[in-house]
PDB file of N, CA and C in Angstrom:
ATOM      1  N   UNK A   1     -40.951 -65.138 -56.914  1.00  0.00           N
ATOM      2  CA  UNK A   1     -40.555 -65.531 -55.584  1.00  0.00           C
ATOM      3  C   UNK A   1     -39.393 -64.657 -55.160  1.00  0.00           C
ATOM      4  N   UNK A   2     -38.958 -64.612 -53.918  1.00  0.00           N
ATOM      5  CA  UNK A   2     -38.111 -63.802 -53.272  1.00  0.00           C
ATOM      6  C   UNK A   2     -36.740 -64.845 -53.162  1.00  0.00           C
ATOM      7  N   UNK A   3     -35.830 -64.464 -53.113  1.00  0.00           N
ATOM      8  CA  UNK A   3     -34.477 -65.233 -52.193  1.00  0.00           C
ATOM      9  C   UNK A   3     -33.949 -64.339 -51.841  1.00  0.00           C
ATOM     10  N   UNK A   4     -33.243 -64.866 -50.528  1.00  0.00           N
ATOM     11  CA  UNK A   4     -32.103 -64.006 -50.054  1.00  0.00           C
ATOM     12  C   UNK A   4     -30.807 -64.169 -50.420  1.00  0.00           C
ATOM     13  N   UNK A   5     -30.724 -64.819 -51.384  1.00  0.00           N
ATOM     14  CA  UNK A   5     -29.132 -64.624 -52.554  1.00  0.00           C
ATOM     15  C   UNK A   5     -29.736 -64.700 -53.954  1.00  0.00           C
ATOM     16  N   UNK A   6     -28.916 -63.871 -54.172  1.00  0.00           N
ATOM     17  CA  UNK A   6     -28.809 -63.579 -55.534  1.00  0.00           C
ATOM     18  C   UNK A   6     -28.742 -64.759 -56.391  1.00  0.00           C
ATOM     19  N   UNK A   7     -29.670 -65.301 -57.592  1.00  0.00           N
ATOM     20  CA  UNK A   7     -29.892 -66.234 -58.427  1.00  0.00           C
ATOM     21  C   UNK A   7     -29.493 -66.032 -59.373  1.00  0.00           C
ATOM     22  N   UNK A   8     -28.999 -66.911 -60.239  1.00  0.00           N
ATOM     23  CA  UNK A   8     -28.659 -66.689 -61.804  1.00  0.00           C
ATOM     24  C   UNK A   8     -29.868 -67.301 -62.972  1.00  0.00           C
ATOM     25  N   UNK A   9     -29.912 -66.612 -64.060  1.00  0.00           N
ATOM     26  CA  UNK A   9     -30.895 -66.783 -65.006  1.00  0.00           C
ATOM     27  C   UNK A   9     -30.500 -68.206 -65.249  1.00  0.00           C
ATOM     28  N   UNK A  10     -31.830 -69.193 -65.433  1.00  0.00           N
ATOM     29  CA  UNK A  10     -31.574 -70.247 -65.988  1.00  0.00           C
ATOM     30  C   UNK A  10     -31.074 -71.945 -64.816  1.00  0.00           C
ATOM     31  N   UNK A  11     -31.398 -71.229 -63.941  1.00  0.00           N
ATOM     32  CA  UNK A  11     -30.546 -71.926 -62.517  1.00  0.00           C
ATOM     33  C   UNK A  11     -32.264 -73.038 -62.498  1.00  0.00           C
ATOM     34  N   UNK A  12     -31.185 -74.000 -62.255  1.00  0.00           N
ATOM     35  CA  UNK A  12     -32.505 -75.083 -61.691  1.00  0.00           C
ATOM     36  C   UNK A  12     -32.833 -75.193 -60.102  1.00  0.00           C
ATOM     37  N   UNK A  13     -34.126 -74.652 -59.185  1.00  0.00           N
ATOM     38  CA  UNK A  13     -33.806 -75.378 -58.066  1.00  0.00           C
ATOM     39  C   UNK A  13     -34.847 -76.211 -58.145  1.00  0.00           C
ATOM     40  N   UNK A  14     -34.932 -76.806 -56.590  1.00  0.00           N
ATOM     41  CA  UNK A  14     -35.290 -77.903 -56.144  1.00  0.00           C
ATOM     42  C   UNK A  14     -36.691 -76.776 -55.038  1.00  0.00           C
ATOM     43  N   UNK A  15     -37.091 -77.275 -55.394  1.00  0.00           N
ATOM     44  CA  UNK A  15     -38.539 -76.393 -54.640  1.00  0.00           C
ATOM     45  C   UNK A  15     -39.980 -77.866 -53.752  1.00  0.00           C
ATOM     46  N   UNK A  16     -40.263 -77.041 -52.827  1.00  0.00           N
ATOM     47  CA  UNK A  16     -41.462 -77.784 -52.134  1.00  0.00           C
ATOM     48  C   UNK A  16     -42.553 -76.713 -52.004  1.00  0.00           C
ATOM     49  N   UNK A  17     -43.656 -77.217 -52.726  1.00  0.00           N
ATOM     50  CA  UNK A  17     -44.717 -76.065 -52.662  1.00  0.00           C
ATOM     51  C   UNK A  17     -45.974 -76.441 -52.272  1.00  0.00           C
ATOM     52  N   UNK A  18     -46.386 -75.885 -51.140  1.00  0.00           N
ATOM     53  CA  UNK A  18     -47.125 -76.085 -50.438  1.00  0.00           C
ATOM     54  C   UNK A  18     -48.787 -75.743 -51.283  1.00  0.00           C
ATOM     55  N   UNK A  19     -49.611 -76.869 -51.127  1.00  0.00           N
ATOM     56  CA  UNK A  19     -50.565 -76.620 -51.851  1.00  0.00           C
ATOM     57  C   UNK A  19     -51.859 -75.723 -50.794  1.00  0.00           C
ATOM     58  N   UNK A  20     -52.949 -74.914 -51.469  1.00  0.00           N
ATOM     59  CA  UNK A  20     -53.702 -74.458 -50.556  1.00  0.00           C
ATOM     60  C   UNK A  20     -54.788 -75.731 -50.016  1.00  0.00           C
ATOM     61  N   UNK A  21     -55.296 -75.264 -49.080  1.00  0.00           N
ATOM     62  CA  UNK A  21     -56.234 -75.946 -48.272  1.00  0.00           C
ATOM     63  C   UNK A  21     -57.601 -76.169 -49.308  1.00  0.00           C
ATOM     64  N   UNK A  22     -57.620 -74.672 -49.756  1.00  0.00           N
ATOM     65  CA  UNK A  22     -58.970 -74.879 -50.952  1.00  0.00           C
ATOM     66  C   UNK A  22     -58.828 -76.021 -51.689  1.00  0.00           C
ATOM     67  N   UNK A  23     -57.868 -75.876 -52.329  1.00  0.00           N
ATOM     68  CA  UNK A  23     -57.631 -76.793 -53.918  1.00  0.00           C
ATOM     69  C   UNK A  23     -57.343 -78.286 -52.817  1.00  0.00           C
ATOM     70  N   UNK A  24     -56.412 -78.312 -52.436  1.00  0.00           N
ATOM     71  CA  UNK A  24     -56.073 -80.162 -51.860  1.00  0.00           C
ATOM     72  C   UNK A  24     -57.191 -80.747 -50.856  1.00  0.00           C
ATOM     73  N   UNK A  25     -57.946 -79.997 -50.190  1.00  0.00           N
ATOM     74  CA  UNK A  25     -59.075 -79.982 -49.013  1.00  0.00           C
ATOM     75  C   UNK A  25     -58.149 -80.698 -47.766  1.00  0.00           C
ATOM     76  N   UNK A  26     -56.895 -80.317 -47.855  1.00  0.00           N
ATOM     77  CA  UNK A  26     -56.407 -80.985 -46.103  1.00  0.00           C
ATOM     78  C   UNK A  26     -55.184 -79.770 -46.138  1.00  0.00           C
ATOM     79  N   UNK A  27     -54.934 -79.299 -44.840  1.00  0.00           N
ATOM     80  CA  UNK A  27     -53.870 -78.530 -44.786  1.00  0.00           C
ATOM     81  C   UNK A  27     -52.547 -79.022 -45.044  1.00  0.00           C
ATOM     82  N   UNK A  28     -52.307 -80.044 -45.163  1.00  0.00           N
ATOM     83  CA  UNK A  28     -51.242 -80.964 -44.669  1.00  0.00           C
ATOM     84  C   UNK A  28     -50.395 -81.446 -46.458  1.00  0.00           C
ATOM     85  N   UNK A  29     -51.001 -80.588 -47.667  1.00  0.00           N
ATOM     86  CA  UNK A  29     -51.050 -81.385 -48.573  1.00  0.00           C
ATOM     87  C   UNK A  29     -49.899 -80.656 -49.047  1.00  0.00           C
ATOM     88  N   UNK A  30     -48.460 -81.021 -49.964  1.00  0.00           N
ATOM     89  CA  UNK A  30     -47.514 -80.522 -50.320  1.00  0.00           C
ATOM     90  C   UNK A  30     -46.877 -81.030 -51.725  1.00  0.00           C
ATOM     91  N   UNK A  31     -46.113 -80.686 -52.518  1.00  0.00           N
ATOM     92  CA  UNK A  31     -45.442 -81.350 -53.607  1.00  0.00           C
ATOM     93  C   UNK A  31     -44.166 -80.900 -54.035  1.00  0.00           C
ATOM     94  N   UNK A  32     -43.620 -81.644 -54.300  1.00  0.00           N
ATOM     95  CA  UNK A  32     -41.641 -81.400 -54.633  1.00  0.00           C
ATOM     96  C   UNK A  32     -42.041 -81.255 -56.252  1.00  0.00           C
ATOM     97  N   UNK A  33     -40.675 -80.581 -56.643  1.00  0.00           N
ATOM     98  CA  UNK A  33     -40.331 -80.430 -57.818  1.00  0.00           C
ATOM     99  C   UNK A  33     -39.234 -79.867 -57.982  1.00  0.00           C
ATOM    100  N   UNK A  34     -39.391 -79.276 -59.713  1.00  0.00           N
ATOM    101  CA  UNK A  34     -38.120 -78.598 -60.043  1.00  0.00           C
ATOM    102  C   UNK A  34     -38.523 -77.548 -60.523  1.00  0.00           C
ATOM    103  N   UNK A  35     -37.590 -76.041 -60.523  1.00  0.00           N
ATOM    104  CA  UNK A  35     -38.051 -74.932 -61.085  1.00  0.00           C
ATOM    105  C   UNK A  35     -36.840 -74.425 -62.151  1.00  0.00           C
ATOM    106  N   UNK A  36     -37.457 -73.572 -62.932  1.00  0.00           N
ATOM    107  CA  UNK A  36     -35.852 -72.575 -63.475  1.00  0.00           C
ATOM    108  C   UNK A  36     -36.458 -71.353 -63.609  1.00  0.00           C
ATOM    109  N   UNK A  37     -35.265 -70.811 -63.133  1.00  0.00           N
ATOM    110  CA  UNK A  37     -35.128 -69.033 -63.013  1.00  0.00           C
ATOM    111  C   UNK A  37     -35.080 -67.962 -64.347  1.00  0.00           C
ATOM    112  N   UNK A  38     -36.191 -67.630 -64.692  1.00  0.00           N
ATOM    113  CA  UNK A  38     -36.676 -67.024 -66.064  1.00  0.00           C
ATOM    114  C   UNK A  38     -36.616 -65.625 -66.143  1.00  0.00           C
ATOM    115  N   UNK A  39     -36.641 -64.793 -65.253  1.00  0.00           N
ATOM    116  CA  UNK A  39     -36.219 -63.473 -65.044  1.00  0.00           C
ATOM    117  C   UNK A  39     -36.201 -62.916 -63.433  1.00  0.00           C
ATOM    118  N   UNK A  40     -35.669 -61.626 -63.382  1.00  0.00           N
ATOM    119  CA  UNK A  40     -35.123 -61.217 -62.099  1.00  0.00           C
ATOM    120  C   UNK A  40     -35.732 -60.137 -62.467  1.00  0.00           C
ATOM    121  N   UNK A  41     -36.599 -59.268 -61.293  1.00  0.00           N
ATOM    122  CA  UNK A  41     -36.722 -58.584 -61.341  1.00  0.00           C
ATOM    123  C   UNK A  41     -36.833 -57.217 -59.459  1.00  0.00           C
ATOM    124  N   UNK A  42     -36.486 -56.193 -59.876  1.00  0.00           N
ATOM    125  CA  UNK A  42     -36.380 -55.117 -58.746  1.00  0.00           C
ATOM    126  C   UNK A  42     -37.504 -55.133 -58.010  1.00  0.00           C
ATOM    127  N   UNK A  43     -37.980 -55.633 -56.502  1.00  0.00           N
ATOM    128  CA  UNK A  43     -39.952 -55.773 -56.199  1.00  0.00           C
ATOM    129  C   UNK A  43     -39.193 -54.055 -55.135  1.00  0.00           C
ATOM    130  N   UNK A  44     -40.785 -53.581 -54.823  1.00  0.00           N
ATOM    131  CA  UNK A  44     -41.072 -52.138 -54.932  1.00  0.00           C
ATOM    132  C   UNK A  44     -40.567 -51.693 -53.618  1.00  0.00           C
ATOM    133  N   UNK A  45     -39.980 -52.925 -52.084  1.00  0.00           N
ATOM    134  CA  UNK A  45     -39.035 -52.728 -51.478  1.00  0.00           C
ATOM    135  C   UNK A  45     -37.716 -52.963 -51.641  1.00  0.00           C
ATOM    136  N   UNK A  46     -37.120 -52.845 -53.061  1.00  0.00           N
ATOM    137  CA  UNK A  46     -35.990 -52.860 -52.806  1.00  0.00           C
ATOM    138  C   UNK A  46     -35.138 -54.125 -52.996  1.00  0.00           C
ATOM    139  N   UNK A  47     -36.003 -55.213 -52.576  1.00  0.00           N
ATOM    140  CA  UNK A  47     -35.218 -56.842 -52.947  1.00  0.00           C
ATOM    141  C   UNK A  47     -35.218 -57.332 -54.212  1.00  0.00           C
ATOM    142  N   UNK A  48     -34.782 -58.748 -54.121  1.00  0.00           N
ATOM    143  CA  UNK A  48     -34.918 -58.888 -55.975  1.00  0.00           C
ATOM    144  C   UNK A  48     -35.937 -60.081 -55.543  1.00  0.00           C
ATOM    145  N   UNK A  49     -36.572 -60.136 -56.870  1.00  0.00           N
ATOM    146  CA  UNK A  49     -37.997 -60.963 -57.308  1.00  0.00           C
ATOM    147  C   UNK A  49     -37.569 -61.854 -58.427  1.00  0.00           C
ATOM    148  N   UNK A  50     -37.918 -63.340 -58.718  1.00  0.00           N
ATOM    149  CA  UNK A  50     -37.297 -64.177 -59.756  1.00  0.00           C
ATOM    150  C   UNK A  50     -39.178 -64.547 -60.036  1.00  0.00           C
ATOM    151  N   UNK A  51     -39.065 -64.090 -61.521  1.00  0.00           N
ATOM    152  CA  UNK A  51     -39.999 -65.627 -61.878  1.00  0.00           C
ATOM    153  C   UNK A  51     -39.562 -67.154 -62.093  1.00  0.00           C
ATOM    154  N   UNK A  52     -40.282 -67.659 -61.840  1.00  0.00           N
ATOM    155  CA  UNK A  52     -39.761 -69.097 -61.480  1.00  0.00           C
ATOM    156  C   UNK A  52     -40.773 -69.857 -62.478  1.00  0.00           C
ATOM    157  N   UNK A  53     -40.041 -71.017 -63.682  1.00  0.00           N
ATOM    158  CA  UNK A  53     -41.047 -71.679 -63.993  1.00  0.00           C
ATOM    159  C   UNK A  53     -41.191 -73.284 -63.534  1.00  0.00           C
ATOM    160  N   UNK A  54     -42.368 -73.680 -63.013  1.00  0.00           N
ATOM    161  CA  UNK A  54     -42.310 -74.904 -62.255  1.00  0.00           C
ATOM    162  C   UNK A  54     -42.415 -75.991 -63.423  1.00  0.00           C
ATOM    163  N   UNK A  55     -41.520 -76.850 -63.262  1.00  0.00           N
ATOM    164  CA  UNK A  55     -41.112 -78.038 -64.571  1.00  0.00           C
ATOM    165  C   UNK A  55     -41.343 -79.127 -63.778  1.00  0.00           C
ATOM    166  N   UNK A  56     -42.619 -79.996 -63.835  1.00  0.00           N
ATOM    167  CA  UNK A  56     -43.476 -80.957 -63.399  1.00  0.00           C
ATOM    168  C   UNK A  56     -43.646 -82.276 -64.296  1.00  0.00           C
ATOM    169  N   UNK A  57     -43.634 -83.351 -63.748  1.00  0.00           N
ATOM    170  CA  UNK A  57     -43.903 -84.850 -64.965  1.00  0.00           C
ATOM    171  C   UNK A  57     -45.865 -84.558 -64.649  1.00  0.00           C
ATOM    172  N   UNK A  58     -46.528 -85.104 -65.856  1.00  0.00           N
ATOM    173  CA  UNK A  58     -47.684 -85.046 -65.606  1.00  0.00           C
ATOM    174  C   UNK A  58     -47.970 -86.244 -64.237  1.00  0.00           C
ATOM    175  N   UNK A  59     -47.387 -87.242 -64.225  1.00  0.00           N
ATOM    176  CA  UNK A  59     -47.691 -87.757 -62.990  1.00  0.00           C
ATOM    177  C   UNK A  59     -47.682 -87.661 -61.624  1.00  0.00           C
ATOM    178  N   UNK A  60     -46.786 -86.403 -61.351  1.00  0.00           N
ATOM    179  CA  UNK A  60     -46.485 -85.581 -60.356  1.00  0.00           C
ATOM    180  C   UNK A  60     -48.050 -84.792 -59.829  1.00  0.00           C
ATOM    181  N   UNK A  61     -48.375 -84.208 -60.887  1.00  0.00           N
ATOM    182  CA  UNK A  61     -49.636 -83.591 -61.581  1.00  0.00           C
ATOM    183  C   UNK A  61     -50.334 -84.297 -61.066  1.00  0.00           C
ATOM    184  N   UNK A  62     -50.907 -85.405 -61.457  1.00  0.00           N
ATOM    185  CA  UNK A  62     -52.004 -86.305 -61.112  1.00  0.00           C
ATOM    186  C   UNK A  62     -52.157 -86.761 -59.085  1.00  0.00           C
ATOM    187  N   UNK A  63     -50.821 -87.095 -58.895  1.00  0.00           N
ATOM    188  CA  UNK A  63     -50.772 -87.539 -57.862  1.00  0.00           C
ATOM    189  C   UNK A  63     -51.563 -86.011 -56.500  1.00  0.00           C
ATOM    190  N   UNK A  64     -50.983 -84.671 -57.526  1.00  0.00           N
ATOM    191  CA  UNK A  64     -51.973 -84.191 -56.207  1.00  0.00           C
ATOM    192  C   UNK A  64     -53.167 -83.310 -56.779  1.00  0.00           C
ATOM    193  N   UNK A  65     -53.801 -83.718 -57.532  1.00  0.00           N
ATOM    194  CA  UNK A  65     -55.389 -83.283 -57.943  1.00  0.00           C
ATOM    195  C   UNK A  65     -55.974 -84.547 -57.814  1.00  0.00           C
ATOM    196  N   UNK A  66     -55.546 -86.082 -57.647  1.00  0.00           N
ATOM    197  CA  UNK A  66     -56.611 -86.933 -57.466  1.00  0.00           C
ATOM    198  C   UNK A  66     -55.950 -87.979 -56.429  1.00  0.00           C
TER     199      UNK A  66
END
Protein backbone atom coordinates (compact mmCIF):
# COMPACT_ATOMS: atom_id res chain seq x y z
CA UNK A 1 0.00 0.00 0.00
CA UNK A 2 1.01 3.61 -0.48
CA UNK A 3 0.91 6.48 2.38
CA UNK A 4 1.63 9.83 2.26
CA UNK A 5 3.80 9.77 5.54
CA UNK A 6 6.32 7.96 6.20
CA UNK A 7 5.53 4.61 8.39
CA UNK A 8 7.57 2.82 10.79
CA UNK A 9 8.31 -1.02 10.65
CA UNK A 10 6.06 -2.83 12.90
CA UNK A 11 3.37 0.09 13.33
CA UNK A 12 -0.19 -1.15 13.86
CA UNK A 13 -2.93 0.65 11.82
CA UNK A 14 -6.43 0.64 11.80
CA UNK A 15 -7.53 -0.05 8.14
CA UNK A 16 -11.14 -0.33 6.22
CA UNK A 17 -10.97 -2.49 3.20
CA UNK A 18 -13.22 -2.39 0.82
CA UNK A 19 -14.27 -5.75 -0.49
CA UNK A 20 -14.74 -6.40 -4.43
CA UNK A 21 -18.13 -6.62 -5.94
CA UNK A 22 -17.04 -10.16 -7.37
CA UNK A 23 -16.24 -11.86 -4.10
CA UNK A 24 -19.15 -9.97 -1.66
CA UNK A 25 -21.84 -9.75 -4.80
CA UNK A 26 -23.04 -6.06 -3.55
CA UNK A 27 -20.91 -2.99 -4.06
CA UNK A 28 -21.63 -1.67 -0.81
CA UNK A 29 -19.72 -4.53 1.10
CA UNK A 30 -16.65 -3.39 3.47
CA UNK A 31 -14.58 -4.65 6.61
CA UNK A 32 -12.46 -2.98 9.48
CA UNK A 33 -9.46 -4.32 10.90
CA UNK A 34 -5.99 -4.20 11.96
CA UNK A 35 -2.74 -4.24 9.97
CA UNK A 36 1.20 -4.16 10.74
CA UNK A 37 3.81 -2.68 8.67
CA UNK A 38 6.29 -5.57 7.52
CA UNK A 39 8.49 -3.85 5.06
CA UNK A 40 8.97 -0.53 3.13
CA UNK A 41 9.79 -0.50 0.06
CA UNK A 42 11.02 2.30 -3.02
CA UNK A 43 7.65 1.77 -5.86
CA UNK A 44 9.12 2.67 -9.48
CA UNK A 45 7.66 6.43 -9.12
CA UNK A 46 9.57 7.38 -6.57
CA UNK A 47 7.09 7.02 -3.37
CA UNK A 48 7.39 4.58 -0.65
CA UNK A 49 5.32 1.22 -0.73
CA UNK A 50 4.63 -0.75 2.80
CA UNK A 51 3.61 -4.33 2.85
CA UNK A 52 0.98 -4.54 5.15
CA UNK A 53 -0.05 -7.72 7.02
CA UNK A 54 -3.87 -7.84 7.68
CA UNK A 55 -4.36 -9.38 11.42
CA UNK A 56 -8.11 -10.58 11.39
CA UNK A 57 -10.25 -12.75 14.31
CA UNK A 58 -11.63 -15.70 12.27
CA UNK A 59 -15.03 -14.27 13.05
CA UNK A 60 -14.39 -11.13 11.36
CA UNK A 61 -13.60 -13.69 8.50
CA UNK A 62 -16.82 -15.38 8.60
CA UNK A 63 -18.97 -12.40 8.95
CA UNK A 64 -17.96 -11.32 5.32
CA UNK A 65 -17.79 -14.63 3.20
CA UNK A 66 -21.20 -15.75 4.66
Amino acid sequence: MRSPQRLRLGSVLSLRLRIPTEISGTPFSASNGTGRVVSEHQLEDGSLGYRVTIERSPAEISKILF
